[in-house]
N, C-alpha and C. Protein backbone atom coordinates (compact mmCIF):
# COMPACT_ATOMS: atom_id res chain seq x y z
N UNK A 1 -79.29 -26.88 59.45
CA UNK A 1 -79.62 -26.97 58.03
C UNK A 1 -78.96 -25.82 57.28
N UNK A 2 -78.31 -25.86 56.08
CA UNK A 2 -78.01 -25.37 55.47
C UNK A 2 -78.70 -24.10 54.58
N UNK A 3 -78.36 -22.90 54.51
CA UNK A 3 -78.79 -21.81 54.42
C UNK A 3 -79.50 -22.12 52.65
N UNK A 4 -80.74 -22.14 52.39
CA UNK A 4 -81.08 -22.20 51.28
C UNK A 4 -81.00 -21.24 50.03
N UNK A 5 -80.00 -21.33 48.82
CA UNK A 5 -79.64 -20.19 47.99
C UNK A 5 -79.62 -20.78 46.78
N UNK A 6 -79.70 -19.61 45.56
CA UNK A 6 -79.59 -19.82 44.04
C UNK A 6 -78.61 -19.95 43.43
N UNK A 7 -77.99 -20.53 42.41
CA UNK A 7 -76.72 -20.16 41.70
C UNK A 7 -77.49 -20.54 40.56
N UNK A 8 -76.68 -19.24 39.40
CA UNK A 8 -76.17 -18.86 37.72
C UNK A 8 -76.15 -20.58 37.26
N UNK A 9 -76.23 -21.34 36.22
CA UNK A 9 -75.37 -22.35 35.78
C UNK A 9 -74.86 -21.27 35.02
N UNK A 10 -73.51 -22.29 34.53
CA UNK A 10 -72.76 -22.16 33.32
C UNK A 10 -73.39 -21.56 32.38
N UNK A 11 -74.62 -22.12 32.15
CA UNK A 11 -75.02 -21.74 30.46
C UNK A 11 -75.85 -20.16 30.68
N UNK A 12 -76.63 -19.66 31.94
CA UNK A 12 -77.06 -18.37 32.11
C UNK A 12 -75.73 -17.90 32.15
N UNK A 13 -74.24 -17.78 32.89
CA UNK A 13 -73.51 -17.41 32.48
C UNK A 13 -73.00 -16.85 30.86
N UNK A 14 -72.80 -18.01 30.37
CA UNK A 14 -72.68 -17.73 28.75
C UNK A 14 -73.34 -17.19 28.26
N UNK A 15 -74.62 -17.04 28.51
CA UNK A 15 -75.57 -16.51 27.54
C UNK A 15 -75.29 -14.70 27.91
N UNK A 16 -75.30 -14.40 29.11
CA UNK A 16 -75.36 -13.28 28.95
C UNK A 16 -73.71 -12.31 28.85
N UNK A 17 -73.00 -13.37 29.27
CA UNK A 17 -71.56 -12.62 28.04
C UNK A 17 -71.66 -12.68 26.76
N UNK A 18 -72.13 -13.65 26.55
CA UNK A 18 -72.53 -13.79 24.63
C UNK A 18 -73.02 -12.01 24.41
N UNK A 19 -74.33 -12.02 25.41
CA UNK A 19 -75.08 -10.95 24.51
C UNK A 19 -74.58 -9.60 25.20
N UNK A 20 -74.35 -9.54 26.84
CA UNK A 20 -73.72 -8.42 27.10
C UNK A 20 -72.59 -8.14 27.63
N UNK A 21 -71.62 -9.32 26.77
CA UNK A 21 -69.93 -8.49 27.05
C UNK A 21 -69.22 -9.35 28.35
N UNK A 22 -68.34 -8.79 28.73
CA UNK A 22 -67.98 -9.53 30.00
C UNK A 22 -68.64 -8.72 30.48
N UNK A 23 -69.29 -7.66 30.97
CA UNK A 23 -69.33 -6.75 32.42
C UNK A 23 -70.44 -8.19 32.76
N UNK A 24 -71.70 -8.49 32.12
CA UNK A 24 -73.04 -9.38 32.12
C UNK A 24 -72.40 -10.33 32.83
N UNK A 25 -71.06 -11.56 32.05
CA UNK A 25 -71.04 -12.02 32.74
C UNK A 25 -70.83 -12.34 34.06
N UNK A 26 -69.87 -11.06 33.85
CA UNK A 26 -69.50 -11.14 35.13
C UNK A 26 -70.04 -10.91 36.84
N UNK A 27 -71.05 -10.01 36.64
CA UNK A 27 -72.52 -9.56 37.22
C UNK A 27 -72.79 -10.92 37.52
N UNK A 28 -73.10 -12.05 36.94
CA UNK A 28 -73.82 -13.11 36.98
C UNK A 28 -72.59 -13.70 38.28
N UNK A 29 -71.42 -13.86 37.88
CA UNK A 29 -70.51 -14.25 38.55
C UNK A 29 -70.00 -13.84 39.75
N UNK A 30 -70.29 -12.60 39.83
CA UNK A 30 -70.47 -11.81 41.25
C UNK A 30 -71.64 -12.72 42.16
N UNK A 31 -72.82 -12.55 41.66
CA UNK A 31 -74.18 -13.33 42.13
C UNK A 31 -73.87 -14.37 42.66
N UNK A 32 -73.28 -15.08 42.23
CA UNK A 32 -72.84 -16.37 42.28
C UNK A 32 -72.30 -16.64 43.57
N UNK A 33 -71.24 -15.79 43.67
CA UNK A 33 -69.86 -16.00 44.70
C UNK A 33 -70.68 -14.98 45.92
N UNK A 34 -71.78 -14.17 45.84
CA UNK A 34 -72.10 -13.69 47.07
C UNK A 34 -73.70 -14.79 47.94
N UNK A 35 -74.13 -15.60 46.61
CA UNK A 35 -74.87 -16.34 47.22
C UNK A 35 -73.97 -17.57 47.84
N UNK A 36 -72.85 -17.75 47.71
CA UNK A 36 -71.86 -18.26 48.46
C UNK A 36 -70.81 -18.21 49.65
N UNK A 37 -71.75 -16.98 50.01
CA UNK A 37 -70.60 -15.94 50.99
C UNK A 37 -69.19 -15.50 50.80
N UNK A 38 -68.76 -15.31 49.80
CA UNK A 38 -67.39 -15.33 49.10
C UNK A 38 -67.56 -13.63 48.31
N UNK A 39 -67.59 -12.83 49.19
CA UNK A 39 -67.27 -11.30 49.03
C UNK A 39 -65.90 -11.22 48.12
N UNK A 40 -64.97 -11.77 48.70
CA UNK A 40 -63.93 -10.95 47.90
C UNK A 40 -63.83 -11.60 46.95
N UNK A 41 -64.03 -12.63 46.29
CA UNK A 41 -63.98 -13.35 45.02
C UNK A 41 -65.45 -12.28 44.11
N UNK A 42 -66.48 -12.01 44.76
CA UNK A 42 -67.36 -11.42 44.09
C UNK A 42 -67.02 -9.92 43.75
N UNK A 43 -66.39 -9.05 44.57
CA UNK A 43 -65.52 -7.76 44.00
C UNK A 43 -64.67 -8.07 43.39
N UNK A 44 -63.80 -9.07 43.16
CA UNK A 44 -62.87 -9.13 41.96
C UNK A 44 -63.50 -9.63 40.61
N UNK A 45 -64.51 -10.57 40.82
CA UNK A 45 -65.15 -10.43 39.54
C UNK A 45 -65.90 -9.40 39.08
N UNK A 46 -66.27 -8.53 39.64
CA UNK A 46 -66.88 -7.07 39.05
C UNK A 46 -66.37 -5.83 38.84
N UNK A 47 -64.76 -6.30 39.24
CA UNK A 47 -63.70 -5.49 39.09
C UNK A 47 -63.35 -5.83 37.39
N UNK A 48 -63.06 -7.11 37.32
CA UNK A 48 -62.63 -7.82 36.31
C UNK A 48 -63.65 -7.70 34.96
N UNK A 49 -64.43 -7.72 35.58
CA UNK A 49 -65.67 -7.56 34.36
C UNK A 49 -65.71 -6.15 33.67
N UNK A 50 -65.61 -5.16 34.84
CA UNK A 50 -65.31 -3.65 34.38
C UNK A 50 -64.24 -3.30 33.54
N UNK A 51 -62.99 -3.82 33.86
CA UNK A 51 -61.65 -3.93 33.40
C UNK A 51 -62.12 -4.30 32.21
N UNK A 52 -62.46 -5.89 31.88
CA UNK A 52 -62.85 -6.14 29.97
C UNK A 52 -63.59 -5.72 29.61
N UNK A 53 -64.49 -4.71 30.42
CA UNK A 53 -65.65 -4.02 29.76
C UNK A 53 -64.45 -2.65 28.39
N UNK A 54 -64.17 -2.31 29.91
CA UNK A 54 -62.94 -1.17 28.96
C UNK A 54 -61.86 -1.61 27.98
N UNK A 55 -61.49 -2.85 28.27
CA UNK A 55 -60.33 -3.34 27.35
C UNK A 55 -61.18 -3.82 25.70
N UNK A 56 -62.07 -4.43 26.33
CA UNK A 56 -62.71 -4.82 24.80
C UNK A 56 -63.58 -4.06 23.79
N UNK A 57 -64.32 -3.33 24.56
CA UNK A 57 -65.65 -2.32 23.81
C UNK A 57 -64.47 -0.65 23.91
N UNK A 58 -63.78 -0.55 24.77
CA UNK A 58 -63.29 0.72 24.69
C UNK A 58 -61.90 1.09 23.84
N UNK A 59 -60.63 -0.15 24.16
CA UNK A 59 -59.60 0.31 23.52
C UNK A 59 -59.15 -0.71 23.17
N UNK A 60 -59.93 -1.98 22.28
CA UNK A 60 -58.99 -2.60 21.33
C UNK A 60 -60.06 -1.91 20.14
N UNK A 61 -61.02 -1.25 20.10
CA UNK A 61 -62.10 -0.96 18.79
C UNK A 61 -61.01 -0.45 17.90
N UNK A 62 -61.37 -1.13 16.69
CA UNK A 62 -60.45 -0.49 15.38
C UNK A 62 -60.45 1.32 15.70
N UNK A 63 -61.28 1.71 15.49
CA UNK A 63 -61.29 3.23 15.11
C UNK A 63 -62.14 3.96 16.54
N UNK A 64 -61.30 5.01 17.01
CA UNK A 64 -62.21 5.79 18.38
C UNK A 64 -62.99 6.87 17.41
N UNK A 65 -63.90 6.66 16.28
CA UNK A 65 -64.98 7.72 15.98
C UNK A 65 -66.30 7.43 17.03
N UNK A 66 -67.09 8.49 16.46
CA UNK A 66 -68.30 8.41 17.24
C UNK A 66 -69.13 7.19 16.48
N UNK A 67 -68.82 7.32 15.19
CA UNK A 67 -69.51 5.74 14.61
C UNK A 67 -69.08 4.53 14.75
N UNK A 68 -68.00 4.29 15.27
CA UNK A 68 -67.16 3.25 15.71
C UNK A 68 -67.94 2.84 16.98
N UNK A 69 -67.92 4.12 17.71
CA UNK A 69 -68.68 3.96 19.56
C UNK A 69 -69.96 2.78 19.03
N UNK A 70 -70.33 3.15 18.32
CA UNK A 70 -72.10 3.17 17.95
C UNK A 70 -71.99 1.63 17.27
N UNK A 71 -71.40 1.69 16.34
CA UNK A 71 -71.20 0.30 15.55
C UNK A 71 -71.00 -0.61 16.75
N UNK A 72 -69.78 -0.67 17.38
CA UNK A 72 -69.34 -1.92 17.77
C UNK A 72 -70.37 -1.79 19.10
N UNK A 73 -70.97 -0.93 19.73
CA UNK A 73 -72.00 -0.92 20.99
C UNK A 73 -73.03 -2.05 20.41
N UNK A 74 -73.39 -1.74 19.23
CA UNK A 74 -74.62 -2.59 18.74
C UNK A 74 -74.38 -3.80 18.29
N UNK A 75 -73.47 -4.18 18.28
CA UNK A 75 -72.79 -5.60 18.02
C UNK A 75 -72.80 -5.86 16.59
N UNK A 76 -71.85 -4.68 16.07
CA UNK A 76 -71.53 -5.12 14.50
C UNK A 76 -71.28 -6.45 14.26
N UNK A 77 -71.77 -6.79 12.88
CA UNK A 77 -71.53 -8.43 12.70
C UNK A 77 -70.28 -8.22 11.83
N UNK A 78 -69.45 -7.45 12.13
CA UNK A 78 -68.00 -7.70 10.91
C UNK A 78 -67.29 -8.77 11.57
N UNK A 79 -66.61 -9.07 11.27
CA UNK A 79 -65.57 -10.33 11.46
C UNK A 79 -64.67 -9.69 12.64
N UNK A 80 -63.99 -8.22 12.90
CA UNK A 80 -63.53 -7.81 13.95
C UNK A 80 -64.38 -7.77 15.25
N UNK A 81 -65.63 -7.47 15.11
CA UNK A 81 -66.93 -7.49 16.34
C UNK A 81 -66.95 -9.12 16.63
N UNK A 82 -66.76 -10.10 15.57
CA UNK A 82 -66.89 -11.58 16.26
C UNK A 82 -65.55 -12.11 16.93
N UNK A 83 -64.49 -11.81 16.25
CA UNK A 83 -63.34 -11.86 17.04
C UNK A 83 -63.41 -11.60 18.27
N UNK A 84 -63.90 -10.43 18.68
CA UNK A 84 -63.33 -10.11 19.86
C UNK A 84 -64.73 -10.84 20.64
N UNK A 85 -65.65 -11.24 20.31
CA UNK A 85 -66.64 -11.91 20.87
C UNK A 85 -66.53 -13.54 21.54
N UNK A 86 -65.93 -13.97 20.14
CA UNK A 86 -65.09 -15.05 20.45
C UNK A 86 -64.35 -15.53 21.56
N UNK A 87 -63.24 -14.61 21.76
CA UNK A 87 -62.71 -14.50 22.78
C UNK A 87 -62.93 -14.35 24.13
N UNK A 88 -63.48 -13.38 24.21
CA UNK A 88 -64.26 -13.21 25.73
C UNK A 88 -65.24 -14.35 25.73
N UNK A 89 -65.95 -14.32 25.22
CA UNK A 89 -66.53 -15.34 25.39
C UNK A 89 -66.26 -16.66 25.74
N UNK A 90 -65.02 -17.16 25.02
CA UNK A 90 -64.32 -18.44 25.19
C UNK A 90 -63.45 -18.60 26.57
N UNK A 91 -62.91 -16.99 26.93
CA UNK A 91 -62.32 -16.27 27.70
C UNK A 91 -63.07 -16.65 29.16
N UNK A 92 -64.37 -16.26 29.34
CA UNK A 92 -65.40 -16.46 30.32
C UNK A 92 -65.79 -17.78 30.30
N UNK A 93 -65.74 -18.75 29.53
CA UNK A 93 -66.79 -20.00 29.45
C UNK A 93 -65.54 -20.75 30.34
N UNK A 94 -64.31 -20.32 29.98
CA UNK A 94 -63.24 -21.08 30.76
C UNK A 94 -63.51 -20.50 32.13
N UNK A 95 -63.13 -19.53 32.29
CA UNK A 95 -63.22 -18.57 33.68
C UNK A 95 -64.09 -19.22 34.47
N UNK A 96 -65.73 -19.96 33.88
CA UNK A 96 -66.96 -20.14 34.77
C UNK A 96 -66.49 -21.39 35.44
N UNK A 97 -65.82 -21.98 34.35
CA UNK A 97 -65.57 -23.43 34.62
C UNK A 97 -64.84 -23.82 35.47
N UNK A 98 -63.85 -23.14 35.40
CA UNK A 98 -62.75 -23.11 35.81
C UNK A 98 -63.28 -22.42 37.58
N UNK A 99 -63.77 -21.81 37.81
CA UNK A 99 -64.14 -21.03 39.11
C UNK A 99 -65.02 -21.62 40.09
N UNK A 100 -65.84 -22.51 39.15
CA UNK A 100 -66.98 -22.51 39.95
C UNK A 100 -67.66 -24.25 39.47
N UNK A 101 -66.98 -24.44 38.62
CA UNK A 101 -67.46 -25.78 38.08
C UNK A 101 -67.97 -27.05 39.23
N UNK A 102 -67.09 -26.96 40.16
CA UNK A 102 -67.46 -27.87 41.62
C UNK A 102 -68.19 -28.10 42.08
N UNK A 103 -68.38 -26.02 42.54
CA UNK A 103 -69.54 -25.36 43.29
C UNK A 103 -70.90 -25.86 42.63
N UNK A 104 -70.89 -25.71 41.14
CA UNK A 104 -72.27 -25.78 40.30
C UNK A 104 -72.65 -27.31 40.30
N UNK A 105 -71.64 -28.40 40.36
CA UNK A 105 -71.92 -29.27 40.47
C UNK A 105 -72.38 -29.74 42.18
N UNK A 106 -71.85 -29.82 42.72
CA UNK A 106 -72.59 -29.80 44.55
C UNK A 106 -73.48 -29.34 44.65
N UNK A 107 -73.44 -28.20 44.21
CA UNK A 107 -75.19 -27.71 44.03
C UNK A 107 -76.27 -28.46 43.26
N UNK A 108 -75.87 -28.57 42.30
CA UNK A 108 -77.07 -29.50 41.57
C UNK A 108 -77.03 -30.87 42.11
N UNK A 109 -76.24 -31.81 42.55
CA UNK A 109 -76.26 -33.01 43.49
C UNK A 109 -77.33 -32.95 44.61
N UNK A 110 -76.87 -31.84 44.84
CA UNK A 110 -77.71 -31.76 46.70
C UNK A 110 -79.33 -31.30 46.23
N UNK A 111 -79.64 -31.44 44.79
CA UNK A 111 -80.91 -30.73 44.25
C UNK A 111 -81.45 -29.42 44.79
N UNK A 112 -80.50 -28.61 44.70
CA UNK A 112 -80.83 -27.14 45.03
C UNK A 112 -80.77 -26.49 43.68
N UNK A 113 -81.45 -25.61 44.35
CA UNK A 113 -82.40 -24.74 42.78
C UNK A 113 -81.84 -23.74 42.29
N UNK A 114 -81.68 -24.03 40.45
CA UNK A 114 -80.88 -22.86 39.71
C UNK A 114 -81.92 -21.77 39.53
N UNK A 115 -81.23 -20.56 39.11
CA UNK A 115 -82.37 -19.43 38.48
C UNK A 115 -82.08 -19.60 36.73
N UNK A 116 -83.50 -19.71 36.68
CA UNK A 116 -83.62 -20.26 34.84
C UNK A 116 -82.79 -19.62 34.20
N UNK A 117 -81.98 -20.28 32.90
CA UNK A 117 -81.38 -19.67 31.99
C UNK A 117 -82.01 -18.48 31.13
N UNK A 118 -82.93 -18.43 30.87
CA UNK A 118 -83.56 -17.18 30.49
C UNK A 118 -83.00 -15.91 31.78
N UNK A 119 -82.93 -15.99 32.92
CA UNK A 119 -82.12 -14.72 33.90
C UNK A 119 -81.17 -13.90 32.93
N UNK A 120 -80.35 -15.31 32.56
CA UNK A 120 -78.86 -14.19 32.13
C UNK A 120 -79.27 -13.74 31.06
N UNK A 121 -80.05 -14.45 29.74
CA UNK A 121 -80.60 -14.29 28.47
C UNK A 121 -80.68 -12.53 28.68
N UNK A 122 -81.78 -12.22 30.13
CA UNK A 122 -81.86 -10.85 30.26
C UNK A 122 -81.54 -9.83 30.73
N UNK A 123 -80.41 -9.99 31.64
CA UNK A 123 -79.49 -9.76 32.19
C UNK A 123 -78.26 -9.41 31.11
N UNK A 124 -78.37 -10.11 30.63
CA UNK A 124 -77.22 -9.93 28.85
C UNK A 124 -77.65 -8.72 28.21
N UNK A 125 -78.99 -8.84 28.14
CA UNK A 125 -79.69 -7.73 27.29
C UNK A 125 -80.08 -6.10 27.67
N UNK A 126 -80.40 -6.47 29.50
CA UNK A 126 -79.93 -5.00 30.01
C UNK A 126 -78.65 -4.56 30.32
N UNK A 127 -77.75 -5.32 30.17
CA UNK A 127 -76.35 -4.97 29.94
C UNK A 127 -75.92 -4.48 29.18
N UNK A 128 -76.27 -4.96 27.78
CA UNK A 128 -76.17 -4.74 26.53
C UNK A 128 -76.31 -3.09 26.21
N UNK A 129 -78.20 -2.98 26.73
CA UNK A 129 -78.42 -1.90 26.29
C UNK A 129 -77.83 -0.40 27.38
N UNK A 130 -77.36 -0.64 28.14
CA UNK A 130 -76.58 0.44 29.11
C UNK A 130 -75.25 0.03 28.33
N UNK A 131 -74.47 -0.51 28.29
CA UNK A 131 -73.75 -0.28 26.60
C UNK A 131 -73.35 0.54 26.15
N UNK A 132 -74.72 0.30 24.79
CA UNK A 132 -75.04 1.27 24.10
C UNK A 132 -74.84 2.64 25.03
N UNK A 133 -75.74 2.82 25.98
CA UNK A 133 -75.81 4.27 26.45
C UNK A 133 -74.67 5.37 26.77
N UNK A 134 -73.98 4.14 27.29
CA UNK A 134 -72.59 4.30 27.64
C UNK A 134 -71.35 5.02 26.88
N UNK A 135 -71.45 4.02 25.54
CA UNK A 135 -70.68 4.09 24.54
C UNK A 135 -71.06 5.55 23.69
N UNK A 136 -72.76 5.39 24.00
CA UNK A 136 -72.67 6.47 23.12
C UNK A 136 -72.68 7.81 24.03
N UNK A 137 -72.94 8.29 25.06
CA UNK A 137 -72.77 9.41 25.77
C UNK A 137 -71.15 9.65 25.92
N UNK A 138 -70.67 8.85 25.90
CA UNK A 138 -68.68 8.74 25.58
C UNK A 138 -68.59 9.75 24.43
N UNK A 139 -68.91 8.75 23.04
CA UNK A 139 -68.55 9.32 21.63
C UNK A 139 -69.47 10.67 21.70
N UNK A 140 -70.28 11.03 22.21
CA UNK A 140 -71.09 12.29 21.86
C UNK A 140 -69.90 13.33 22.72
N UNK A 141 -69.93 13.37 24.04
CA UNK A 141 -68.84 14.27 24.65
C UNK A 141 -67.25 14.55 24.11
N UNK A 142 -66.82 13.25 23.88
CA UNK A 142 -65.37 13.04 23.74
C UNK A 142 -65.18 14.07 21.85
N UNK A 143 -66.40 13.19 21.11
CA UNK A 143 -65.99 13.24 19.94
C UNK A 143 -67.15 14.05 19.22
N UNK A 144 -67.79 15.31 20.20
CA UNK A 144 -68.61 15.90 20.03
C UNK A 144 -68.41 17.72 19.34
């Protein structure tokens, strides 16, 4: 009998890149590929997630002030904070699909059990807020 395990859907995926960035989703996507026995696909997604953590929140931000850190940590609603939200986001929704779309489907066929979409909802949100912490212990040292 087959080893009984959880998988992310798609949409706990999304939800918590929506709210915390790629590193969230990608966390989720790690989960994923180790409740699958698939180690090295799960270090490259938490490699990858780290990588757009830095490319998106660290060095495409319009301005490196300490209010910049702070603004875009908290998810400014300017039109540059949705852009780049957009993207990753659209960025990841392909990525999930594209990775794992099979997997998520065989799984749900064989009626094996997801972990509720509310997971990533919060998972997004403690992501989110280490973030913030992040971003701002950066701008306080760097630009202190």
């Amino acid at each position: 009998m087959d080893k009984e395990y959880k998988l992310y859907k798609t949409k706990a995926l999304a939800m918590a890149t929506l709210i915390g960035g790629p590193l969230a989703g990608a966390i989720l996507l790690r989960e994923n590929y180790l409740s699958l026995s698939n180690k090295k696909n799960a270090r490259r997604a938490l490699i990858m997630g780290v990588i757009l953590f830095f490319v998106f929140d660290l060095y495409l931000m319009p301005n490196n002030t300490l209010m910049s850190l702070i603004v875009r940590a908290t998810n400014n609603t300017s039109p540059v904070a949705g852009i780049y939200k957009l993207i990753y986001f659209g960025a990841a929704f392909f990525c999930y699909n594209a990775l794992q779309a099979d997997v998520l489907l065989k799984h749900e066929k064989a009626k094996r059990d997801f972990y509720p979409s509310l997971d990533g909802f919060t998972i997004g949100l403690v992501i989110f807020g280490m973030q913030i912490l992040i971003l701002y212990l950066i701008g306080k040292f760097i630009y202190a």
